[in-house]
PDB file of N, CA and C in Angstrom:
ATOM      1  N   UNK A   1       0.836  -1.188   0.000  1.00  0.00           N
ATOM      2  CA  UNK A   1       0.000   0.000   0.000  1.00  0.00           C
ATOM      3  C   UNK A   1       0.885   1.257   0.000  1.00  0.00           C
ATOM      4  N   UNK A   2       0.520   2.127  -0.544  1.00  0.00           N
ATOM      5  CA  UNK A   2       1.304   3.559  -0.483  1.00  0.00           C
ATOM      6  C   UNK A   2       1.164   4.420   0.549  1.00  0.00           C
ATOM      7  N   UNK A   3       1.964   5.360   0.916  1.00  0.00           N
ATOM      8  CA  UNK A   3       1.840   5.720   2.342  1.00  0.00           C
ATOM      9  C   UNK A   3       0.862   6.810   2.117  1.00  0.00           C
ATOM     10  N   UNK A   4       0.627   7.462   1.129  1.00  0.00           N
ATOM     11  CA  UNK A   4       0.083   8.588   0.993  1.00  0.00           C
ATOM     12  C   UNK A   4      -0.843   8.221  -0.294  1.00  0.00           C
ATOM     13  N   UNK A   5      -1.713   9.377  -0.298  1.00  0.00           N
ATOM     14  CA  UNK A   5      -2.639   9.193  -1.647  1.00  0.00           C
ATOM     15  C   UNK A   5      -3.260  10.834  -1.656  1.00  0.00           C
ATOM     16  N   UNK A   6      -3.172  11.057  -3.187  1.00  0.00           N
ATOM     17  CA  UNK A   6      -4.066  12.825  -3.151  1.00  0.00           C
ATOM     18  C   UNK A   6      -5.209  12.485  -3.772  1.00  0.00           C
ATOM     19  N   UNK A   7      -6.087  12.697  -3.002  1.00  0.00           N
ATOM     20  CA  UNK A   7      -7.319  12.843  -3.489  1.00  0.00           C
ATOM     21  C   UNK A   7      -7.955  13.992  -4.632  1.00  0.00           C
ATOM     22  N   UNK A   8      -8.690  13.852  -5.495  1.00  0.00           N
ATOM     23  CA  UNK A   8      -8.861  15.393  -5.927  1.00  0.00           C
ATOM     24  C   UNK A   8     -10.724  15.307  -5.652  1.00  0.00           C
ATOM     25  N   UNK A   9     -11.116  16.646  -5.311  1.00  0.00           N
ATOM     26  CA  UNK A   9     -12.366  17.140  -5.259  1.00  0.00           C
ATOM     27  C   UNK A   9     -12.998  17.827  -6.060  1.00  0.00           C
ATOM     28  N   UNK A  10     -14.337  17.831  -5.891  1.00  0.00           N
ATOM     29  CA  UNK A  10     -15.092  18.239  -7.323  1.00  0.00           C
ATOM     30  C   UNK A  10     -14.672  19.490  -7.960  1.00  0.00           C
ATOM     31  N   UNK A  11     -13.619  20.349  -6.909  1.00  0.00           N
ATOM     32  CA  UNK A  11     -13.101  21.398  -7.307  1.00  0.00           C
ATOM     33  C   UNK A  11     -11.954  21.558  -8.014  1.00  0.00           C
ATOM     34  N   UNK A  12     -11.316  20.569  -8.037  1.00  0.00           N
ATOM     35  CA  UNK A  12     -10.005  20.202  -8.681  1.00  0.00           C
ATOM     36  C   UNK A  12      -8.522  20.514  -7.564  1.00  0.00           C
ATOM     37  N   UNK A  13      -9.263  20.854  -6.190  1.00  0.00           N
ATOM     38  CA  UNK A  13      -8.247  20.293  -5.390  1.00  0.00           C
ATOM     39  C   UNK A  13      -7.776  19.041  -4.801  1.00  0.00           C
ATOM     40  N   UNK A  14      -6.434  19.365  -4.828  1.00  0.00           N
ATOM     41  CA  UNK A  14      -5.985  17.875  -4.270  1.00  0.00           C
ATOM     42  C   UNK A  14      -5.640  18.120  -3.188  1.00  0.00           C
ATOM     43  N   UNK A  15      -6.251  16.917  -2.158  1.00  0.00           N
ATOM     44  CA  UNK A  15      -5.799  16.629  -0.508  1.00  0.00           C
ATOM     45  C   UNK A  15      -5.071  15.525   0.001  1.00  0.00           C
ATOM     46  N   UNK A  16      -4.084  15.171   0.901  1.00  0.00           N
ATOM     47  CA  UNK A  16      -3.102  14.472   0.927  1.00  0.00           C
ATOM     48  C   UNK A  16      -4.093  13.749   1.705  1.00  0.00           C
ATOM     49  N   UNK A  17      -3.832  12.681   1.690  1.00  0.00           N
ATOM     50  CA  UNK A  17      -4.341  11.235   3.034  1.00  0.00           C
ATOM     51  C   UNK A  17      -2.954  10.644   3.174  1.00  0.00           C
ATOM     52  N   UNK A  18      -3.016  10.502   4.430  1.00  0.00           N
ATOM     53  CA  UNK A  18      -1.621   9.684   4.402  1.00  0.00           C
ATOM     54  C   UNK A  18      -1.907   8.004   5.682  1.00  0.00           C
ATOM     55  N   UNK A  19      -1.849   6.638   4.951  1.00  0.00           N
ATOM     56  CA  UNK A  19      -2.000   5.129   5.348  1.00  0.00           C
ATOM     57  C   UNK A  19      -2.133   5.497   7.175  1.00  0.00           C
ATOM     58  N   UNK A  20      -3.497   5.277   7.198  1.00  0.00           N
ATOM     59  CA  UNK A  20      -3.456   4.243   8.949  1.00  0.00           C
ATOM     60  C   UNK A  20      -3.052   2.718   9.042  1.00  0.00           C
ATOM     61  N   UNK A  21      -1.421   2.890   8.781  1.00  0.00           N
ATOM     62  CA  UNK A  21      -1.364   1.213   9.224  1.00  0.00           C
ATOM     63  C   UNK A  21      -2.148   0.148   9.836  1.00  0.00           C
ATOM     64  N   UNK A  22      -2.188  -1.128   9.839  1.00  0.00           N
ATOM     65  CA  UNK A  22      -2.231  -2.338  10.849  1.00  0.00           C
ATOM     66  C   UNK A  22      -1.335  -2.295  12.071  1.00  0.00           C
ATOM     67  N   UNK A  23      -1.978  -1.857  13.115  1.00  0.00           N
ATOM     68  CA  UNK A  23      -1.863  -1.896  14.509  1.00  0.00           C
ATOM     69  C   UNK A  23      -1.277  -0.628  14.796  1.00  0.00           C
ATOM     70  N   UNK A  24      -1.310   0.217  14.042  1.00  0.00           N
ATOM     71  CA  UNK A  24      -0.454   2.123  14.079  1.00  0.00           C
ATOM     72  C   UNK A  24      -2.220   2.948  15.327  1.00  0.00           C
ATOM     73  N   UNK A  25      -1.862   3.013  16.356  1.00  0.00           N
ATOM     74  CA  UNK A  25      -2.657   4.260  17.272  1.00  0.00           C
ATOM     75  C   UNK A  25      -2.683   5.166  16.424  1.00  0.00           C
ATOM     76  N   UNK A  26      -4.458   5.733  16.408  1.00  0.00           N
ATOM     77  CA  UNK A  26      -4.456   6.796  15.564  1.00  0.00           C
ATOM     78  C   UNK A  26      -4.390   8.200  16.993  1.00  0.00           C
ATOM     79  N   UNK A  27      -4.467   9.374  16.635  1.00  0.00           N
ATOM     80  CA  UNK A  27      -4.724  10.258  17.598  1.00  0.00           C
ATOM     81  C   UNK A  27      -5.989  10.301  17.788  1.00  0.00           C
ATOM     82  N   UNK A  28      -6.542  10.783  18.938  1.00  0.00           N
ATOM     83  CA  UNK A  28      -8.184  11.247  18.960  1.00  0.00           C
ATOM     84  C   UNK A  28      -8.198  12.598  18.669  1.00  0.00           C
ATOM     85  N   UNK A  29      -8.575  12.368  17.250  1.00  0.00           N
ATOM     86  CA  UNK A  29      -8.170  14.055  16.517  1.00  0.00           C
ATOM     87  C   UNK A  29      -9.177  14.316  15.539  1.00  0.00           C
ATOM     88  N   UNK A  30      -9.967  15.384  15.349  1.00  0.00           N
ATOM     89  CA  UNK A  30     -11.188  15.280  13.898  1.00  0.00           C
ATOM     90  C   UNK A  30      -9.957  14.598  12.763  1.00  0.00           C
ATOM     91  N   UNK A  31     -11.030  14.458  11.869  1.00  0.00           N
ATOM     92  CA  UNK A  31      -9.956  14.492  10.362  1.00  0.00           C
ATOM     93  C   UNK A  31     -10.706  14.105   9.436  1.00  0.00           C
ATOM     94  N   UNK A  32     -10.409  14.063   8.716  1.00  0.00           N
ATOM     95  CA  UNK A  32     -11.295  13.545   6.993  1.00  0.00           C
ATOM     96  C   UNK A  32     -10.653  12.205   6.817  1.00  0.00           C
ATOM     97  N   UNK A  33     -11.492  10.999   6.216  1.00  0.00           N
ATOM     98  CA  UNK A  33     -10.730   9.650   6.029  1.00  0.00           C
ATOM     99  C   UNK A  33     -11.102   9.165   4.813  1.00  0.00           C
ATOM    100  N   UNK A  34     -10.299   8.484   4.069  1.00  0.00           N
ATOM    101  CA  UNK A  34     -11.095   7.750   2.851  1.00  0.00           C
ATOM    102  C   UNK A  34     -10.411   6.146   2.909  1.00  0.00           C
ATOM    103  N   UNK A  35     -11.914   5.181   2.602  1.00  0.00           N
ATOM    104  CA  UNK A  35     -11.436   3.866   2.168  1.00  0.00           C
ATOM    105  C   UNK A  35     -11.224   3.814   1.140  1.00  0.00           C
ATOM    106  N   UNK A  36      -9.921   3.232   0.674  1.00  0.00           N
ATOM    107  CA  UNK A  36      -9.192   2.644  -0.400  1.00  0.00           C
ATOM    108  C   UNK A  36      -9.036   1.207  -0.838  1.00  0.00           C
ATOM    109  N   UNK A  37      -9.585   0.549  -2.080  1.00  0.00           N
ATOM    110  CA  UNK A  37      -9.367  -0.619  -2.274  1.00  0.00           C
ATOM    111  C   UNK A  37      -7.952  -0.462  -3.289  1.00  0.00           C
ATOM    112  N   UNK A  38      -7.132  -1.202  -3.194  1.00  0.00           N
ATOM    113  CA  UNK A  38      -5.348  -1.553  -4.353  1.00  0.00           C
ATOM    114  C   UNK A  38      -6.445  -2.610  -5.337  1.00  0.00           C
ATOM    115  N   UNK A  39      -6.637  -2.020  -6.896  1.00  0.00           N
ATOM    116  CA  UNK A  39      -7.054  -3.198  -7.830  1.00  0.00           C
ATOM    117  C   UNK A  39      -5.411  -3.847  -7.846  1.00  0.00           C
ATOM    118  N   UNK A  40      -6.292  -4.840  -8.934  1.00  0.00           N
ATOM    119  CA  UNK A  40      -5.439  -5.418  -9.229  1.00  0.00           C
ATOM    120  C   UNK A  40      -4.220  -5.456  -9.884  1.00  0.00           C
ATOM    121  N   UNK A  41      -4.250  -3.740 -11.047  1.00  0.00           N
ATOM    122  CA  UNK A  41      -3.647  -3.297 -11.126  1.00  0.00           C
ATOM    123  C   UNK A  41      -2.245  -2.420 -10.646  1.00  0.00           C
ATOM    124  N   UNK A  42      -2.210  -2.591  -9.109  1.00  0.00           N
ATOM    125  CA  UNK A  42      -2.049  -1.348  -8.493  1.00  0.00           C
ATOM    126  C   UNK A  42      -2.829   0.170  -8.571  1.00  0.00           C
ATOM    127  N   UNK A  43      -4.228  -0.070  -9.263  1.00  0.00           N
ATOM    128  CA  UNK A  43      -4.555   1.224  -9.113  1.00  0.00           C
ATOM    129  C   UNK A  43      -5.501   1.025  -7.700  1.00  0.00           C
ATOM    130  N   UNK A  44      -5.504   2.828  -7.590  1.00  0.00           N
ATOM    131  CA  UNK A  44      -6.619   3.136  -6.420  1.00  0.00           C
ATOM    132  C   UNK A  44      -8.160   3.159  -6.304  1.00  0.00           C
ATOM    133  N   UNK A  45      -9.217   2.431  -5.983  1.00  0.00           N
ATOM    134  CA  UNK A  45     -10.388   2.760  -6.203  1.00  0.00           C
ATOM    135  C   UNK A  45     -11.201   2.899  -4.693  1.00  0.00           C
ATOM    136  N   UNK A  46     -11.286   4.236  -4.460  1.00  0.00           N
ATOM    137  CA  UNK A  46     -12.009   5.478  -3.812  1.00  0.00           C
ATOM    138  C   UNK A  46     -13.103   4.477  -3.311  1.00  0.00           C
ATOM    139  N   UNK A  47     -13.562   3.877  -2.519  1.00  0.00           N
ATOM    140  CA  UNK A  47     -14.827   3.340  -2.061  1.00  0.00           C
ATOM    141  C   UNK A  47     -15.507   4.290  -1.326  1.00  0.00           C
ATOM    142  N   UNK A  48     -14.451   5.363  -0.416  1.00  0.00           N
ATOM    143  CA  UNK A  48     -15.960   6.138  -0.057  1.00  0.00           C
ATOM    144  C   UNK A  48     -14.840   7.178   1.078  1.00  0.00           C
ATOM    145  N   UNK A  49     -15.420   8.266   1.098  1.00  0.00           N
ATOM    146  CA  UNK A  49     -14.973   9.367   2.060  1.00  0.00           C
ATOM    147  C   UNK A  49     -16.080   9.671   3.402  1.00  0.00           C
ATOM    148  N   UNK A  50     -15.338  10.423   4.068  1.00  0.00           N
ATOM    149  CA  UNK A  50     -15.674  10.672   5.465  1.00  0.00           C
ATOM    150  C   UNK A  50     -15.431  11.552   6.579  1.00  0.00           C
ATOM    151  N   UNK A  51     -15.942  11.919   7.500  1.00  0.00           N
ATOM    152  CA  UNK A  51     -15.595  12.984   8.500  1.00  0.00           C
ATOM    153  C   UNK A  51     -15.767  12.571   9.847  1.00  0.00           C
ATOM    154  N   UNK A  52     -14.940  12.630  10.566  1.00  0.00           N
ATOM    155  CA  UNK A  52     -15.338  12.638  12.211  1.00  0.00           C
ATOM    156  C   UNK A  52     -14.729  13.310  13.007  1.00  0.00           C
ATOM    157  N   UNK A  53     -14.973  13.480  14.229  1.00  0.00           N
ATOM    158  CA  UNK A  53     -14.792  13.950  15.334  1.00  0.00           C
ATOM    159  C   UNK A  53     -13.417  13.456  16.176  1.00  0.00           C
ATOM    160  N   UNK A  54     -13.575  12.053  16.167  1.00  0.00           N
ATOM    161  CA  UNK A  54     -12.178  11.603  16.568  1.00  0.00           C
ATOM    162  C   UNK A  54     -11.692  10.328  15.715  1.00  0.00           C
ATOM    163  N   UNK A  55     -10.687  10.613  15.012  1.00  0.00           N
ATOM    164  CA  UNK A  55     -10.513   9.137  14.080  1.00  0.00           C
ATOM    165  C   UNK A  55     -10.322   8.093  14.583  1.00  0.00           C
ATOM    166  N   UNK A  56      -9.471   7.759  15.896  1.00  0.00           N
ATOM    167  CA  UNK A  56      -9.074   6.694  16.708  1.00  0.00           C
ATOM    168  C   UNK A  56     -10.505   5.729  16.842  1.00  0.00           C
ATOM    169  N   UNK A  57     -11.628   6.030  16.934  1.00  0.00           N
ATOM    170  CA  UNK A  57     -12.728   5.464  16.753  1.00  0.00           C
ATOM    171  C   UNK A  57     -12.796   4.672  15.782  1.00  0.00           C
ATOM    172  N   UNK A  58     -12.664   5.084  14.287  1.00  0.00           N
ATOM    173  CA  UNK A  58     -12.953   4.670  13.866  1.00  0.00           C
ATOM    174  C   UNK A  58     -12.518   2.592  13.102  1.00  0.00           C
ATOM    175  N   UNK A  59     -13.648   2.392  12.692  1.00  0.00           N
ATOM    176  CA  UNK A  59     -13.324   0.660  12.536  1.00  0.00           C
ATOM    177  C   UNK A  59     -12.583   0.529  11.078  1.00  0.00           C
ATOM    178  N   UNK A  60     -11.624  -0.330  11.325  1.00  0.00           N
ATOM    179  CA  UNK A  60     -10.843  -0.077  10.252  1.00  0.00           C
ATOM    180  C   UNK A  60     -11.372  -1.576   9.173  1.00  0.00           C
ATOM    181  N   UNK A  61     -11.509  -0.863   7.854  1.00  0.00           N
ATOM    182  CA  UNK A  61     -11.974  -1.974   6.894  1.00  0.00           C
ATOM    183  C   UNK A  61     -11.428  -3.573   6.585  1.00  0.00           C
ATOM    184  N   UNK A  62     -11.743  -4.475   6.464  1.00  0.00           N
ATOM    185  CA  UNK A  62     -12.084  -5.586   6.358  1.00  0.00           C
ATOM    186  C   UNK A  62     -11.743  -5.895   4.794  1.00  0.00           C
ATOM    187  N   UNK A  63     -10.143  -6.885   4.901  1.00  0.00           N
ATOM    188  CA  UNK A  63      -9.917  -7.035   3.210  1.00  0.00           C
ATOM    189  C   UNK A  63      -8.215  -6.577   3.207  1.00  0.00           C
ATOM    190  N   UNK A  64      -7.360  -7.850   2.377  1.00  0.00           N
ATOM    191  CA  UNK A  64      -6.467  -7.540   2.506  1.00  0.00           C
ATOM    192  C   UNK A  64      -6.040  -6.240   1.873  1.00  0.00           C
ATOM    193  N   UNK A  65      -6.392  -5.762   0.439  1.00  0.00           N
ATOM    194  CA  UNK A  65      -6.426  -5.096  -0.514  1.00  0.00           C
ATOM    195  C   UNK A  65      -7.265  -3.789   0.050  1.00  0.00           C
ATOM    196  N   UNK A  66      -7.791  -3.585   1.614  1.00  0.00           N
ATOM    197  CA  UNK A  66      -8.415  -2.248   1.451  1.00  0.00           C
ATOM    198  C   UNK A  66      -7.655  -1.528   2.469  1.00  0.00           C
ATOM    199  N   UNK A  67      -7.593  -0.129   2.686  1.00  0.00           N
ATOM    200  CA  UNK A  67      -6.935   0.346   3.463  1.00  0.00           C
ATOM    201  C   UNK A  67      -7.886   1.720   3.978  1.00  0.00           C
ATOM    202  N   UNK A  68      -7.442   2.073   5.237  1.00  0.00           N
ATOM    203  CA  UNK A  68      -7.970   3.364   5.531  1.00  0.00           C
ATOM    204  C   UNK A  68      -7.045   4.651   5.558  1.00  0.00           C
ATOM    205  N   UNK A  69      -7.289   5.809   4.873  1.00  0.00           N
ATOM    206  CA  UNK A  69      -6.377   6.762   4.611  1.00  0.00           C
ATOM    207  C   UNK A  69      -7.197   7.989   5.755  1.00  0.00           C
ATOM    208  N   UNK A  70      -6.387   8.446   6.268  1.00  0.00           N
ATOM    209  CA  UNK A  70      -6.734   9.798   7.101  1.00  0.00           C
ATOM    210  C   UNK A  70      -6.073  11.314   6.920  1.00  0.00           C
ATOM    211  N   UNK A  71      -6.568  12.214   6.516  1.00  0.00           N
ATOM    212  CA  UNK A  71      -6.524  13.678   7.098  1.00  0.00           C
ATOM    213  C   UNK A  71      -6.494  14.204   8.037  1.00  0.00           C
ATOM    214  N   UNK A  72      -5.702  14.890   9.128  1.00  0.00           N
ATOM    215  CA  UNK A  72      -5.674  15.615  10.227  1.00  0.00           C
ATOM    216  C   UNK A  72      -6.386  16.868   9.848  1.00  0.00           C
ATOM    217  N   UNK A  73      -7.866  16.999  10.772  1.00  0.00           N
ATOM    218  CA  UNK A  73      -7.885  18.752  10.281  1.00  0.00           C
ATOM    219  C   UNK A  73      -8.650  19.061  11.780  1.00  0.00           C
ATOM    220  N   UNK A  74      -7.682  19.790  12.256  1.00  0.00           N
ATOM    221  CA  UNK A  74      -8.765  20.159  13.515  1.00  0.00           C
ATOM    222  C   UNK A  74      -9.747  21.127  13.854  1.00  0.00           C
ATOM    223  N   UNK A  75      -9.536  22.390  13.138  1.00  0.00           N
ATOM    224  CA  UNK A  75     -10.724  23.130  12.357  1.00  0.00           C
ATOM    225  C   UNK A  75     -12.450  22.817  11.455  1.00  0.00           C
ATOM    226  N   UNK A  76     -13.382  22.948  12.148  1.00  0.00           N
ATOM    227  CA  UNK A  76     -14.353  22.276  12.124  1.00  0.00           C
ATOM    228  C   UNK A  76     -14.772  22.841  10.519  1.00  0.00           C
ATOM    229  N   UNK A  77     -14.517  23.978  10.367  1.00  0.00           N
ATOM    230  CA  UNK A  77     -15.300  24.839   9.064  1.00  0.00           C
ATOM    231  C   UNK A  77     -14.274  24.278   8.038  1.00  0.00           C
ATOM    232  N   UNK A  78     -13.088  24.410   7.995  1.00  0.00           N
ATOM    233  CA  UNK A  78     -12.090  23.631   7.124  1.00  0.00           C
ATOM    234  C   UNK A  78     -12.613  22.013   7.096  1.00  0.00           C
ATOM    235  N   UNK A  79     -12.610  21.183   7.788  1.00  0.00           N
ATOM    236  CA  UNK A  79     -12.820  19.377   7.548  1.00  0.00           C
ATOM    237  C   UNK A  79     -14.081  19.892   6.937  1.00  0.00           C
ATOM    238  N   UNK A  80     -15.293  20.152   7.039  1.00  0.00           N
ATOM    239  CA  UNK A  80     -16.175  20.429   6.611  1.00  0.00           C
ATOM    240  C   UNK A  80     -16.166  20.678   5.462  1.00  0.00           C
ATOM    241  N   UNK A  81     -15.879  21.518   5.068  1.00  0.00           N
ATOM    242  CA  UNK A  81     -15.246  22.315   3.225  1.00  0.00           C
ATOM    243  C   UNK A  81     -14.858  21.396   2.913  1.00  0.00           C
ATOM    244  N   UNK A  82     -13.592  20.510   3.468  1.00  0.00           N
ATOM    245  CA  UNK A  82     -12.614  19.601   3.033  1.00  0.00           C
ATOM    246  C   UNK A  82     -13.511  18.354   2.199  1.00  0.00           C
ATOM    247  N   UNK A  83     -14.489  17.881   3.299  1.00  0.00           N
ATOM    248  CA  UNK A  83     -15.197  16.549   2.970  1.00  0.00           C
ATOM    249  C   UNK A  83     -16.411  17.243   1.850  1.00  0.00           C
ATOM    250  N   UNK A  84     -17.032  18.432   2.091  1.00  0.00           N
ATOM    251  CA  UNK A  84     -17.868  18.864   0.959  1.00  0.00           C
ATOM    252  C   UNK A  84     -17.177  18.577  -0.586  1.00  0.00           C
ATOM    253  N   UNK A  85     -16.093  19.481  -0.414  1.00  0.00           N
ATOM    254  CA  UNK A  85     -15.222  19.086  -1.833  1.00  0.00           C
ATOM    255  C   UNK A  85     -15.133  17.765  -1.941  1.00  0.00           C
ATOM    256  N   UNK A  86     -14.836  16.983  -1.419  1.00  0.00           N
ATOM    257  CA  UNK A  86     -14.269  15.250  -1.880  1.00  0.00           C
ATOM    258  C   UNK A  86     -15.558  14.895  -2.261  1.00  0.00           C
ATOM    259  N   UNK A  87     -16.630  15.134  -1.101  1.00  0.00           N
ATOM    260  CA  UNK A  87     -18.232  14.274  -1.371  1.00  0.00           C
ATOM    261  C   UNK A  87     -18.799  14.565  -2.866  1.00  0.00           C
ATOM    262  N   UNK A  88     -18.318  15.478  -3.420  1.00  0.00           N
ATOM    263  CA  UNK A  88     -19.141  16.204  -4.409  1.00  0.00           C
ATOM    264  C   UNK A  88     -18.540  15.217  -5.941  1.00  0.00           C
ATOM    265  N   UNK A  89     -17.324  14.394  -5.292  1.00  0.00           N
ATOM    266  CA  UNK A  89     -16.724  13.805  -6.710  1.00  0.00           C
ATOM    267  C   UNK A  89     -16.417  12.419  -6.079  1.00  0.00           C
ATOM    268  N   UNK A  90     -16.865  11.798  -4.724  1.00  0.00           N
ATOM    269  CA  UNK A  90     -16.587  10.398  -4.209  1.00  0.00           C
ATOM    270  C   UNK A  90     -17.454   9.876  -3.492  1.00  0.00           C
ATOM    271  N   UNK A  91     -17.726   9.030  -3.139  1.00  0.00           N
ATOM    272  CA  UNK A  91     -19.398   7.970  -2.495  1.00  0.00           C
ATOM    273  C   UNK A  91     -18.390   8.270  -1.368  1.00  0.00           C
ATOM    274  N   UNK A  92     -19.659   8.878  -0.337  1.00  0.00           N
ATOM    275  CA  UNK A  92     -19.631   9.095   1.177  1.00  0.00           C
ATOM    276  C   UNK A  92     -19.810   8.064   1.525  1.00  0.00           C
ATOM    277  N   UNK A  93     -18.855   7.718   2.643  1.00  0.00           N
ATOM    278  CA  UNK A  93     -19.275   6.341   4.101  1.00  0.00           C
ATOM    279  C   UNK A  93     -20.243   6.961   4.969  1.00  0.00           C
ATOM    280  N   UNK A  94     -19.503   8.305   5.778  1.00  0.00           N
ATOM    281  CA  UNK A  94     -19.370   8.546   7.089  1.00  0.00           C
ATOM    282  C   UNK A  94     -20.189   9.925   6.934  1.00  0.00           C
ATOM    283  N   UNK A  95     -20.945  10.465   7.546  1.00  0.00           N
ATOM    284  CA  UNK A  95     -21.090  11.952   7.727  1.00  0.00           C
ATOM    285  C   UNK A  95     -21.542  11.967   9.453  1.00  0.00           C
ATOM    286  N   UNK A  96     -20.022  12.696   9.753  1.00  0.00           N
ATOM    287  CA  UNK A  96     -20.542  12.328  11.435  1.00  0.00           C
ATOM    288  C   UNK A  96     -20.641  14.114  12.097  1.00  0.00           C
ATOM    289  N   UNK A  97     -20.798  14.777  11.469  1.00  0.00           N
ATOM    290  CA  UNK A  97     -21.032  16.410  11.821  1.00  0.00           C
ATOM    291  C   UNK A  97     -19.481  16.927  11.873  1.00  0.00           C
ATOM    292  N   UNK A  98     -19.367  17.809  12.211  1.00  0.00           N
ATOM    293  CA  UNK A  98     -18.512  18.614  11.925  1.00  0.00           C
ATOM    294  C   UNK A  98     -17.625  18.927  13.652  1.00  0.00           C
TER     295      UNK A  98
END
């Protein structure tokens, strides 16, 4: 898996995610997250974006080939914007408020 991945949003910005390892403590920190499946190709396919309150919560996906990518944003109006832009060009998981 790659350590990092840029996402782009319906705006044509790109946002960094960077790999929540297998067995890596996340912080209890807001952030933006996206699940990632590796085809078979090595390419990336986007299964779905997200927002929360504290990422350490969250359950990490199921599948050798999938991974969970996270954003640090601790600014509520920024993650917000952040996940608006991604949602507008990627299938939402999570919408857990701001």
């Amino acid at each position: 898996m790659k350590q990092f991945i840029d996402l782009v949003g319906g705006s044509g910005t790109e946002y960094r995610f960077r790999l929540w390892g297998p067995g890596e403590a996340h912080p209890p920190i807001a952030g933006n997250f996206a699940v990632v499946r590796v085809t078979g190709g090595g390419e990336s396919e986007i299964l779905g974006v997200g927002h929360v309150l504290d990422l350490s919560r969250l359950d990490r996906p199921s599948g050798d080939q999938t991974a969970l990518y996270t954003r640090l944003n601790i600014a509520s109006a920024r993650r917000l914007a952040e996940h608006e832009d991604l949602a507008s060009r990627h299938p939402v998981l999570r919408d857990a408020g701001p």
